[in-house]
N, C-alpha and C. Protein backbone atom coordinates (compact mmCIF):
# COMPACT_ATOMS: atom_id res chain seq x y z
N UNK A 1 95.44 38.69 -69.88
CA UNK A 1 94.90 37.43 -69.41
C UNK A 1 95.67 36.30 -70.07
N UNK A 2 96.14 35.29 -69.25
CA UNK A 2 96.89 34.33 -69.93
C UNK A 2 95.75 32.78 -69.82
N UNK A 3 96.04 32.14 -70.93
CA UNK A 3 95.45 30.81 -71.46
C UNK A 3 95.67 29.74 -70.86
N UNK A 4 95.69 28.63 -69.77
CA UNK A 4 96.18 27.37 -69.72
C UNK A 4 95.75 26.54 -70.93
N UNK A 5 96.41 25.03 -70.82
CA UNK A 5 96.61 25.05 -71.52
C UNK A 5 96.73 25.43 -73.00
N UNK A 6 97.76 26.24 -73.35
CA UNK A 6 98.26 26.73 -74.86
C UNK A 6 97.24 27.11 -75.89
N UNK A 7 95.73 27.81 -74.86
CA UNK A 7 94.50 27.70 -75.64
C UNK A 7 94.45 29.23 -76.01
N UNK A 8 93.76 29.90 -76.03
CA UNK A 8 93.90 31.29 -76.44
C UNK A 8 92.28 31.38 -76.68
N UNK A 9 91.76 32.51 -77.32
CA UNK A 9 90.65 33.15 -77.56
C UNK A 9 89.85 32.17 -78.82
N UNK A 10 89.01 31.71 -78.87
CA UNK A 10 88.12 31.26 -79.90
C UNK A 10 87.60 32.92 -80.77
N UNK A 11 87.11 32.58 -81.87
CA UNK A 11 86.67 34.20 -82.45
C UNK A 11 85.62 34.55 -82.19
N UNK A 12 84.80 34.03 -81.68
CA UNK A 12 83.41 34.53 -80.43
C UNK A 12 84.01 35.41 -79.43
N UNK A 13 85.26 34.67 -78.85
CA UNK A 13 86.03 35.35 -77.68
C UNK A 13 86.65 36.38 -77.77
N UNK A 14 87.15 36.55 -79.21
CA UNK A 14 87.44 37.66 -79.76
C UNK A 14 87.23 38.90 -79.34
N UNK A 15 85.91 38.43 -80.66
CA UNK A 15 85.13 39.48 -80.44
C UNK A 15 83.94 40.19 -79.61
N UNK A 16 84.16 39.27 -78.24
CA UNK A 16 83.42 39.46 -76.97
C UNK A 16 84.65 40.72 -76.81
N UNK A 17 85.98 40.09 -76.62
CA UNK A 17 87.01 40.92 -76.25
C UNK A 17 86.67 42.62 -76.29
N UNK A 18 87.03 42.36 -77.84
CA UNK A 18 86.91 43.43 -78.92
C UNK A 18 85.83 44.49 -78.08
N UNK A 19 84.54 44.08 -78.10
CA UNK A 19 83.38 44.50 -77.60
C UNK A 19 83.41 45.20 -76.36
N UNK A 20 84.12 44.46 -75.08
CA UNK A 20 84.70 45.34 -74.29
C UNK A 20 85.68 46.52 -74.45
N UNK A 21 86.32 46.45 -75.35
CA UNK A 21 87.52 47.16 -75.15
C UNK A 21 86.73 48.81 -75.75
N UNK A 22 85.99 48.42 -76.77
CA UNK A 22 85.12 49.15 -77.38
C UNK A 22 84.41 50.09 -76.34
N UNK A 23 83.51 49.19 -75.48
CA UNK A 23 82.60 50.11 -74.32
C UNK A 23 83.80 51.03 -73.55
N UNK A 24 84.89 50.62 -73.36
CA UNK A 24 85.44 51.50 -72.19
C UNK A 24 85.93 52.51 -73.09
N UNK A 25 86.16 52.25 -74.51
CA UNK A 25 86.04 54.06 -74.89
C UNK A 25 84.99 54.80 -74.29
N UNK A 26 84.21 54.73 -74.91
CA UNK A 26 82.84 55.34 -73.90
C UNK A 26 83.28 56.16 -72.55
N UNK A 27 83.49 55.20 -71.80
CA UNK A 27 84.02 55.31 -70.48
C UNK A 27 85.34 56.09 -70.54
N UNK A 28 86.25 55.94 -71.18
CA UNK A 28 87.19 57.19 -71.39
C UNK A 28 87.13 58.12 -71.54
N UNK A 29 85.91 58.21 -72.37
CA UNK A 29 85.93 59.66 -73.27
C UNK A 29 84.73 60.72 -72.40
N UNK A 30 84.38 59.76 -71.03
CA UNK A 30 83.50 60.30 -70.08
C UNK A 30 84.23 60.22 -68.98
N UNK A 31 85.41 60.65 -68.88
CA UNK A 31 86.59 60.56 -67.95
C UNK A 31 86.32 59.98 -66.55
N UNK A 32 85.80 58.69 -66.85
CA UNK A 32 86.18 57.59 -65.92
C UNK A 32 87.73 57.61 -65.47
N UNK A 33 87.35 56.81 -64.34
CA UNK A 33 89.03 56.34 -63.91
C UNK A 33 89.39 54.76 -63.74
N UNK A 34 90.51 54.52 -64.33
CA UNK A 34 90.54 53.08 -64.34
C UNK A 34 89.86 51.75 -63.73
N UNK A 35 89.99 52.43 -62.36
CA UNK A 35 89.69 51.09 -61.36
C UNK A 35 87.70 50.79 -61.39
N UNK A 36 87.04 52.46 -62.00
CA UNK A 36 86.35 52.44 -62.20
C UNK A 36 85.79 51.50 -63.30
N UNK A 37 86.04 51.69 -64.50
CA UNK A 37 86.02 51.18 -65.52
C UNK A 37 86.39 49.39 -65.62
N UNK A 38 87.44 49.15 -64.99
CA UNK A 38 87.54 47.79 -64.92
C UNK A 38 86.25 47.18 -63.88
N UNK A 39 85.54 47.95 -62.92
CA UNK A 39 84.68 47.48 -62.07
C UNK A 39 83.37 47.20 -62.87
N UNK A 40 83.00 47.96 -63.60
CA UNK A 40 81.89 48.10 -65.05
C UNK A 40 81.60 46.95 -65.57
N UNK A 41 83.14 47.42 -65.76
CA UNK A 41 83.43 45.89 -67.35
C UNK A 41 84.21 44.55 -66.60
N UNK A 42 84.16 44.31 -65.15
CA UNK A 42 84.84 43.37 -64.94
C UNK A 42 86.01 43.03 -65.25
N UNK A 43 86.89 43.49 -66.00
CA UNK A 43 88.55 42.95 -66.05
C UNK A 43 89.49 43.52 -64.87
N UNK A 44 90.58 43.22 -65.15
CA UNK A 44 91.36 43.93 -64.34
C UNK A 44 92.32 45.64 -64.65
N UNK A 45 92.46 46.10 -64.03
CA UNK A 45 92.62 47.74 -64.21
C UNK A 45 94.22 47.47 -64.81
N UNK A 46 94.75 46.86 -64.80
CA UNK A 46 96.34 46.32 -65.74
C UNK A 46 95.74 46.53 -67.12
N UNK A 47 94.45 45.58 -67.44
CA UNK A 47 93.93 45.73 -68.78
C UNK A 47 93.22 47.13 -69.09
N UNK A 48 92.41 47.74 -68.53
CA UNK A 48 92.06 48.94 -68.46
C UNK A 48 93.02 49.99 -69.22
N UNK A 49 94.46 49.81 -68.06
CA UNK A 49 95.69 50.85 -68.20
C UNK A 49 96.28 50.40 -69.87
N UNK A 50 96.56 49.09 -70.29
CA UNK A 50 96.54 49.04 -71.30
C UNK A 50 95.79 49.26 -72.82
N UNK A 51 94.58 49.53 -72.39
CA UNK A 51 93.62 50.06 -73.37
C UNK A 51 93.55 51.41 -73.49
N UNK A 52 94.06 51.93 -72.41
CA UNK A 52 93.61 53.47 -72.65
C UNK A 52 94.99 54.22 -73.14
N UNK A 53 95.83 53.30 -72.90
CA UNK A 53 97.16 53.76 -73.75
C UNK A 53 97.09 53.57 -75.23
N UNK A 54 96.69 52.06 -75.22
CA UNK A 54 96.80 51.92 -76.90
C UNK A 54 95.53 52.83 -77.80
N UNK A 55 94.31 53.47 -76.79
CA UNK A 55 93.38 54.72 -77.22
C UNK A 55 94.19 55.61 -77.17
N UNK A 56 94.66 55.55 -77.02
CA UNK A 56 95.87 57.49 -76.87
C UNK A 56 96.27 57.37 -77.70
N UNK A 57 97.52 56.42 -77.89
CA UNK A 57 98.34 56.97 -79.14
C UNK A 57 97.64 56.41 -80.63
N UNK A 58 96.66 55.10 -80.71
CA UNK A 58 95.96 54.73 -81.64
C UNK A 58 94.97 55.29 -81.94
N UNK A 59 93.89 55.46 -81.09
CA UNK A 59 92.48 55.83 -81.26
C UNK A 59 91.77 54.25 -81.16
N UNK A 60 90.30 54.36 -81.58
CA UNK A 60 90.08 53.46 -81.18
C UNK A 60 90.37 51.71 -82.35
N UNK A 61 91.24 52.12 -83.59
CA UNK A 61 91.87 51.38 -84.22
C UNK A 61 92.74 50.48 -83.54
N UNK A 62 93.72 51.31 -82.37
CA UNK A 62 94.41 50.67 -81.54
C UNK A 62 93.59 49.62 -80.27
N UNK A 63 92.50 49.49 -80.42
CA UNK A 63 91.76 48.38 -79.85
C UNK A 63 90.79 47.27 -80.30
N UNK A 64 91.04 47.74 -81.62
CA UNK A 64 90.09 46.47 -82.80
C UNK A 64 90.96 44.86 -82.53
N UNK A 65 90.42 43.81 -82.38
CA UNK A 65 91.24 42.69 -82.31
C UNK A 65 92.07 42.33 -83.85
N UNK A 66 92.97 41.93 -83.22
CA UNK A 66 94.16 41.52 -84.31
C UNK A 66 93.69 40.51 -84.98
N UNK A 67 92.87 39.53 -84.96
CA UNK A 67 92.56 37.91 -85.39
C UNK A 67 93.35 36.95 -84.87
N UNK A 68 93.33 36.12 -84.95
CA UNK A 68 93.81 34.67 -84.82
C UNK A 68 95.46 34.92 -84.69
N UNK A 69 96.20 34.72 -83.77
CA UNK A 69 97.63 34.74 -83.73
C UNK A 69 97.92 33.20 -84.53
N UNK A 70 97.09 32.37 -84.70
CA UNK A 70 97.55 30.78 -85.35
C UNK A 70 97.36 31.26 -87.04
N UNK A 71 96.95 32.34 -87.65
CA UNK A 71 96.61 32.13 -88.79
C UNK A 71 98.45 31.58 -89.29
N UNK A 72 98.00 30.74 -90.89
CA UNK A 72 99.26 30.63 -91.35
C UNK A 72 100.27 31.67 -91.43
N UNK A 73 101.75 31.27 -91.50
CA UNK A 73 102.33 32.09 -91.96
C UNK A 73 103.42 32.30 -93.45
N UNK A 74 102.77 31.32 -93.97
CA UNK A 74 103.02 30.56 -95.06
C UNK A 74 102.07 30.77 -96.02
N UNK A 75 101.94 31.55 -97.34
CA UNK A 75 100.87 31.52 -98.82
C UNK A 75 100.81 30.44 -98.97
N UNK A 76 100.28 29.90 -99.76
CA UNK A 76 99.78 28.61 -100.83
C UNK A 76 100.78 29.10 -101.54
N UNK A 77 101.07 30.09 -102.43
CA UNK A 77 102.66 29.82 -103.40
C UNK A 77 103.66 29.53 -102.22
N UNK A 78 104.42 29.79 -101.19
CA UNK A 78 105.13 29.22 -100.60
C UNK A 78 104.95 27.98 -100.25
N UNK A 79 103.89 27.15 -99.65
CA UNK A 79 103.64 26.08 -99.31
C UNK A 79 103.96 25.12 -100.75
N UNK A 80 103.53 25.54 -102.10
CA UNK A 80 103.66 24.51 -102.95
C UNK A 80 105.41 24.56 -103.20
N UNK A 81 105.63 25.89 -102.95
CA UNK A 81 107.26 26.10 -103.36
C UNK A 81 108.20 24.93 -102.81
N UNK A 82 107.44 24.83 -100.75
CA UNK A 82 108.27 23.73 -100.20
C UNK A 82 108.07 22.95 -100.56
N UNK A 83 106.72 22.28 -100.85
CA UNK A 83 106.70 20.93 -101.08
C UNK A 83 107.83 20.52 -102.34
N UNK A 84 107.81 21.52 -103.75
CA UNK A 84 108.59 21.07 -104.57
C UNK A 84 110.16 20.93 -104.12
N UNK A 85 110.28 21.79 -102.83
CA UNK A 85 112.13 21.61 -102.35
C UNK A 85 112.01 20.31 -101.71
N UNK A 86 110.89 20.43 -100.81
CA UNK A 86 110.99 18.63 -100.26
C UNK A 86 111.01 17.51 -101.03
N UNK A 87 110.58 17.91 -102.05
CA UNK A 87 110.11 16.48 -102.89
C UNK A 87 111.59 16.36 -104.02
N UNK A 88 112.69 17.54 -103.88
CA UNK A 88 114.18 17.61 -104.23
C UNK A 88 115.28 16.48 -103.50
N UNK A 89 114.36 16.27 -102.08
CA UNK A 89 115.15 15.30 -101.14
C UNK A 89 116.40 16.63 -100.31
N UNK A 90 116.45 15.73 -98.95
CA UNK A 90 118.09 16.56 -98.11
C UNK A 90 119.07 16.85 -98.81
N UNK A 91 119.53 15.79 -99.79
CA UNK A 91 120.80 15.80 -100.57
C UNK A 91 120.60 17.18 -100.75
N UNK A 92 119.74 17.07 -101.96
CA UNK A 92 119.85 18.80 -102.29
C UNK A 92 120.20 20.01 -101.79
N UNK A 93 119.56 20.11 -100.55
CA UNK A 93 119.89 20.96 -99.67
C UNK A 93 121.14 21.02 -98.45
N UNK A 94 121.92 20.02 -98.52
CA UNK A 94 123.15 20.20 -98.47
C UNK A 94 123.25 18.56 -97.03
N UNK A 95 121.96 17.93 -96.87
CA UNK A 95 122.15 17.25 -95.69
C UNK A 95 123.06 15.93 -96.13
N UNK A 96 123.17 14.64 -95.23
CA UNK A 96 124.18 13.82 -95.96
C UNK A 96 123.29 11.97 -96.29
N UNK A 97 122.28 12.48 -95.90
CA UNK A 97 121.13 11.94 -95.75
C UNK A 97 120.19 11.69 -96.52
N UNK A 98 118.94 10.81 -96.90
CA UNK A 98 117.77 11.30 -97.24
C UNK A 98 116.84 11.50 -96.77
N UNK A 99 116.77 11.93 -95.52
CA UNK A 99 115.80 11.49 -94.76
C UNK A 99 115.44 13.20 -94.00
N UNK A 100 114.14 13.17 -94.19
CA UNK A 100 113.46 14.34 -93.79
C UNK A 100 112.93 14.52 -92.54
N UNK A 101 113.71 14.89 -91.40
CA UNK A 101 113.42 15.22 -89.77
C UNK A 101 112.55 16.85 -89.78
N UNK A 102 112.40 16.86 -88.66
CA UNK A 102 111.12 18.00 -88.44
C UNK A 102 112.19 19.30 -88.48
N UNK A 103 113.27 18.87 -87.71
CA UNK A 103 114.51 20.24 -87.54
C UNK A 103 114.66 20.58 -88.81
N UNK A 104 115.03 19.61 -90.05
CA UNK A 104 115.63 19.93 -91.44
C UNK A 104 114.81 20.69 -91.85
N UNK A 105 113.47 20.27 -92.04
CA UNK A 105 112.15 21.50 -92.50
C UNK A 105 112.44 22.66 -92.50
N UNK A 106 112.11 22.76 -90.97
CA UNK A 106 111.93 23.83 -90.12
C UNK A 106 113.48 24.30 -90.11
N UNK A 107 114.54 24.03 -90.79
CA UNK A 107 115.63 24.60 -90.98
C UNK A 107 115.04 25.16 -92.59
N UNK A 108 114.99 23.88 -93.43
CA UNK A 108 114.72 24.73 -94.83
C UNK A 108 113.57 25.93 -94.79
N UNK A 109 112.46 25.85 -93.91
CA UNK A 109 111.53 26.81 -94.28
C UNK A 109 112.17 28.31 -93.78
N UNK A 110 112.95 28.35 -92.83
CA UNK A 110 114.23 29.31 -92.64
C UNK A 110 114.63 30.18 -93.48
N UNK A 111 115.26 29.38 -94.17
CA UNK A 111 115.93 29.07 -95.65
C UNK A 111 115.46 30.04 -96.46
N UNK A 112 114.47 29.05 -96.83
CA UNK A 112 113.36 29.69 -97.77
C UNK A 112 112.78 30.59 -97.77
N UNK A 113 112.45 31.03 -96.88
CA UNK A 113 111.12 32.16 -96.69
C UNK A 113 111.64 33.15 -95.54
N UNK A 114 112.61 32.66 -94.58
CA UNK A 114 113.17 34.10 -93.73
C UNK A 114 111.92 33.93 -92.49
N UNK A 115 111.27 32.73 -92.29
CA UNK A 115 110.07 32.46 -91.42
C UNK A 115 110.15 31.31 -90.26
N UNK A 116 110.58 32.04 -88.68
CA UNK A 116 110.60 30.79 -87.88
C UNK A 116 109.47 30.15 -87.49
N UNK A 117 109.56 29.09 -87.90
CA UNK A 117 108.49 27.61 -86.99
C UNK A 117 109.06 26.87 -86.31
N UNK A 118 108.29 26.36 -85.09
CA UNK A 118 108.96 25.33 -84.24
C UNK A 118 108.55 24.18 -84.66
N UNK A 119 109.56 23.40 -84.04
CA UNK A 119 109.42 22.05 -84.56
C UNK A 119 107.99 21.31 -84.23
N UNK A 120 107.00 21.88 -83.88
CA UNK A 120 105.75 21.48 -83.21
C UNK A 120 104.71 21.61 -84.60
N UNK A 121 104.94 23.18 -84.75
CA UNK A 121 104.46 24.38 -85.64
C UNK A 121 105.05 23.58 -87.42
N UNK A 122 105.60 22.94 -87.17
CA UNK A 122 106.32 22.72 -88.87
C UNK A 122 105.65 21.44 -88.93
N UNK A 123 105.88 20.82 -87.79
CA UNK A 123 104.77 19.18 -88.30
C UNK A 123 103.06 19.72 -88.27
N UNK A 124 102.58 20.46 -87.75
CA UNK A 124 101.10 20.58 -88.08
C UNK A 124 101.21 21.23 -89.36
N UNK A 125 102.29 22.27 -90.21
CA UNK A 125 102.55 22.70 -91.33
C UNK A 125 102.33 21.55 -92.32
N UNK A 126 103.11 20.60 -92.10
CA UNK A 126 102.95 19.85 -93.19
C UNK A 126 101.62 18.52 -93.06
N UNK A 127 101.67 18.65 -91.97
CA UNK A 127 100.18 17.74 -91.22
C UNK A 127 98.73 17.85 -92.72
N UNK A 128 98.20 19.83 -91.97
CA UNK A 128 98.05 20.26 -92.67
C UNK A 128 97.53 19.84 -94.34
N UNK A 129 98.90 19.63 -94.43
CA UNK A 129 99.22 19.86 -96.34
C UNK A 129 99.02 18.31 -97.03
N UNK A 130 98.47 17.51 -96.20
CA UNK A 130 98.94 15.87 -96.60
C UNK A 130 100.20 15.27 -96.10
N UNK A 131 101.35 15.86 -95.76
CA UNK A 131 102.16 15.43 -95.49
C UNK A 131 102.08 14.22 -94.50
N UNK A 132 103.11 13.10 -94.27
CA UNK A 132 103.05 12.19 -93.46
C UNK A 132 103.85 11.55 -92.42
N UNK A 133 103.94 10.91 -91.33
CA UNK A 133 104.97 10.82 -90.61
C UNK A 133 104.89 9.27 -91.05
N UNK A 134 106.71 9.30 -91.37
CA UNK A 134 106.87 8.06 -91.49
C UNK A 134 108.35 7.81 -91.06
N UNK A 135 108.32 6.45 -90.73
CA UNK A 135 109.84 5.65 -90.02
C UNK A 135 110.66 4.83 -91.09
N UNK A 136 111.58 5.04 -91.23
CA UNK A 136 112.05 3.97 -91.98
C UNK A 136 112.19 2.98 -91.29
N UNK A 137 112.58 1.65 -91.52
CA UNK A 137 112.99 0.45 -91.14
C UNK A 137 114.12 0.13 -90.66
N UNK A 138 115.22 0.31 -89.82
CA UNK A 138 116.58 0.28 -89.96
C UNK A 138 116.77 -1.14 -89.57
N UNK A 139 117.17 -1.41 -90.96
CA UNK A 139 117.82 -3.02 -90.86
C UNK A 139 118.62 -3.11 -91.97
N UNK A 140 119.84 -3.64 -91.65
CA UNK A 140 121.43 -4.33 -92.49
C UNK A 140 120.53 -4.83 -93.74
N UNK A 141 121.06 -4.74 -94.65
CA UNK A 141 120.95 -5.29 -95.84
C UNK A 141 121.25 -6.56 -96.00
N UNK A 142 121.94 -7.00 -95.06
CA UNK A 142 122.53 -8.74 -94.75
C UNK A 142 121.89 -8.93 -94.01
N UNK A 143 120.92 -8.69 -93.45
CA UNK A 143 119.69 -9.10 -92.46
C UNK A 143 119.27 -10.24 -93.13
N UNK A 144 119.10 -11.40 -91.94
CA UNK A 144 118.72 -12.64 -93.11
C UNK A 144 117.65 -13.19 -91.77
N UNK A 145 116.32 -12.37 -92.86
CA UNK A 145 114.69 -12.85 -91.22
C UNK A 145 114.80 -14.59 -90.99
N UNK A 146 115.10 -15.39 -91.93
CA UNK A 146 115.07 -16.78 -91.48
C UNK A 146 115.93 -17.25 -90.51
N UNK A 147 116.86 -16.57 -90.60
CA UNK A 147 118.04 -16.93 -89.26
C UNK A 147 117.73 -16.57 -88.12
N UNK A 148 117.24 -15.00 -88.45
CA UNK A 148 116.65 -14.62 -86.51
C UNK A 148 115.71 -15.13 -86.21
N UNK A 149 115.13 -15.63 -86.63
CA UNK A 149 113.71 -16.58 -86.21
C UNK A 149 114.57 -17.58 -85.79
N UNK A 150 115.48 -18.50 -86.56
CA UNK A 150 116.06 -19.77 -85.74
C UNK A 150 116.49 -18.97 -84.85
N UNK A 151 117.43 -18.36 -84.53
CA UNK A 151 118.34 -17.72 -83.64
C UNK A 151 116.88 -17.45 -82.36
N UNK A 152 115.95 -17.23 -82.64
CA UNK A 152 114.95 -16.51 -81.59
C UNK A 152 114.58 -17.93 -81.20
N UNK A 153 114.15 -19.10 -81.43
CA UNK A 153 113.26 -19.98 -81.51
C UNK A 153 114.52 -21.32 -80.84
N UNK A 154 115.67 -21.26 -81.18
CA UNK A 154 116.30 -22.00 -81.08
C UNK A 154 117.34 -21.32 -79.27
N UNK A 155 118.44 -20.38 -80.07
CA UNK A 155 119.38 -20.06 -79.03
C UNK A 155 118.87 -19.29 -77.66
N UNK A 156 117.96 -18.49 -78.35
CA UNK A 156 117.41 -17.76 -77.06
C UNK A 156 116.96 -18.10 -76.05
N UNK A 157 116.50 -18.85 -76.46
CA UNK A 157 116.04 -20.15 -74.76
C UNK A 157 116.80 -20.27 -74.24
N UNK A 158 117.34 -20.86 -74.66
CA UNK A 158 119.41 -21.36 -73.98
C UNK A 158 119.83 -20.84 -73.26
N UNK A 159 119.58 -19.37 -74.03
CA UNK A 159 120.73 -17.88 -73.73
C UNK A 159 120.20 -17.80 -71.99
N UNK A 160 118.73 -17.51 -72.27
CA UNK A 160 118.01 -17.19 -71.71
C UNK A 160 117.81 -17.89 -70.11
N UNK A 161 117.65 -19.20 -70.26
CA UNK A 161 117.60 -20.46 -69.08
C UNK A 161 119.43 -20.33 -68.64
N UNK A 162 120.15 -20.25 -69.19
CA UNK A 162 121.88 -20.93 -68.74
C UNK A 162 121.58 -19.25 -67.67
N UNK A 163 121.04 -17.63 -68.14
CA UNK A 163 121.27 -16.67 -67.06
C UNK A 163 120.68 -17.16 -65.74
N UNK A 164 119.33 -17.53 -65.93
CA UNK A 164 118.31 -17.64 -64.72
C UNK A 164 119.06 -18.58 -63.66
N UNK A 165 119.95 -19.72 -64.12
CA UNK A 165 120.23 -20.99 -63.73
C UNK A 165 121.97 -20.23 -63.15
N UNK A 166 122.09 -19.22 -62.94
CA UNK A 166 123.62 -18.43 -62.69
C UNK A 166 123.82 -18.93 -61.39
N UNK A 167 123.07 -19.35 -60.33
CA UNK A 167 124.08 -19.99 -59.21
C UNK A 167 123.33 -19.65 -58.08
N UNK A 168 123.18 -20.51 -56.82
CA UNK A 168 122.41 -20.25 -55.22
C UNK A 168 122.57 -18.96 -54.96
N UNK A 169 121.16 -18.35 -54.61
CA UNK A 169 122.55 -16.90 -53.34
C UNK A 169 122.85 -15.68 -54.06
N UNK A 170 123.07 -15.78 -55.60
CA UNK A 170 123.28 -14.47 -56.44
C UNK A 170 122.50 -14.34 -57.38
N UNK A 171 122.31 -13.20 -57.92
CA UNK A 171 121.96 -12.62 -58.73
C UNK A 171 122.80 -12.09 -59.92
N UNK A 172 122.75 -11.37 -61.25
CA UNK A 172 123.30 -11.00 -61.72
C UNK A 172 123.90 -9.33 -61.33
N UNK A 173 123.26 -9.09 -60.22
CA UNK A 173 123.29 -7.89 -60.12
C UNK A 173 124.31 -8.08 -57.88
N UNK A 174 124.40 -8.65 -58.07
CA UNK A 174 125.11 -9.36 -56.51
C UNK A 174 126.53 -10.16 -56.94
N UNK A 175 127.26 -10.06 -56.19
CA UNK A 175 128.31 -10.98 -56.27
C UNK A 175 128.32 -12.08 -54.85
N UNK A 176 128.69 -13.40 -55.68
CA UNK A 176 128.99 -14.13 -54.61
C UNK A 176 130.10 -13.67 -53.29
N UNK A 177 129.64 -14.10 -52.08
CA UNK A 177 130.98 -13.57 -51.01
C UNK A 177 131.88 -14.83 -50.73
N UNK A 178 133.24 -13.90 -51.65
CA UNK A 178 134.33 -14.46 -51.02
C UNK A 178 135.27 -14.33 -50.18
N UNK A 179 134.80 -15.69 -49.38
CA UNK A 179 135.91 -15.33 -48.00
C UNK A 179 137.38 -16.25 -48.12
């Protein structure tokens, strides 16, 4: 059975699951036949055929639910491990930068631990942990705010009125016709 949206089983759902998969032992071991058994229990006989395989070669171990596919995959000693590599900065780790993107992480946790996360999966990682999203500012160091304010307050009008005022008949995006 597949999830829309990217939702999956709650652990009620689980172990509703679980619970079925459970009764059709029963039903196996009273040599039902698939289409039968899915009619019982309502699923579909695809799921059926898959349960009674993973009862064959498992027993009924091979139908206990797995838990949560979201649990972490990361200890608390790993998690503090990254934070202390993050808190080393990119330099360290070979970037040219200081600046910590979701790819670099999710490259170092790689790295580190031999463990893929997606770049989705690495920001709720550090979400999670306290971590924070933040932007730097990108502005020149010769940035001088009193000038762009004149420059905004003063030229831009100018700039602005001399385009609108470009001529009868055209646009900036039209050329006048010359004949």
């Amino acid at each position: 059975m597949r999830y829309a949206q990217g939702g999956g089983l709650t652990d009620a759902g689980r172990t509703a699951r679980e619970r079925l998969r459970l009764q059709a032992v029963g039903l196996f071991e009273s040599g039902e036949k698939n289409g039968e058994i899915a009619a019982v229990l309502r699923v579909s006989e695809r799921s059926v055929e898959r349960w009674r395989r993973a009862w064959r070669e498992q027993g009924e171990a091979g139908l206990l639910s797995k838990g949560s596919p979201g649990r972490p995959r990361l200890s608390e000693v790993q998690v503090s491990r990254l934070e202390s590599e993050l808190e080393r900065g990119p330099l360290a780790h070979g970037w040219a930068d200081q600046r910590w993107t979701l790819a670099r992480v999710k490259t170092l946790i790689g790295r580190l631990f031999h463990v893929s996360y997606t770049v989705e999966g690495t920001w709720r990682l550090l979400k999670r942990h306290g971590w924070s999203w933040q932007q730097p500012a990108r502005r020149a160091i010769e940035r001088d705010d009193s000038a762009v304010e004149v420059w905004k307050k003063e030229t831009w009008p100018r700039v602005r009125a001399s385009r609108r005022s470009a001529g009868p008949g055209w646009s900036s995006r039209t050329k006048p016709d010359r004949h």
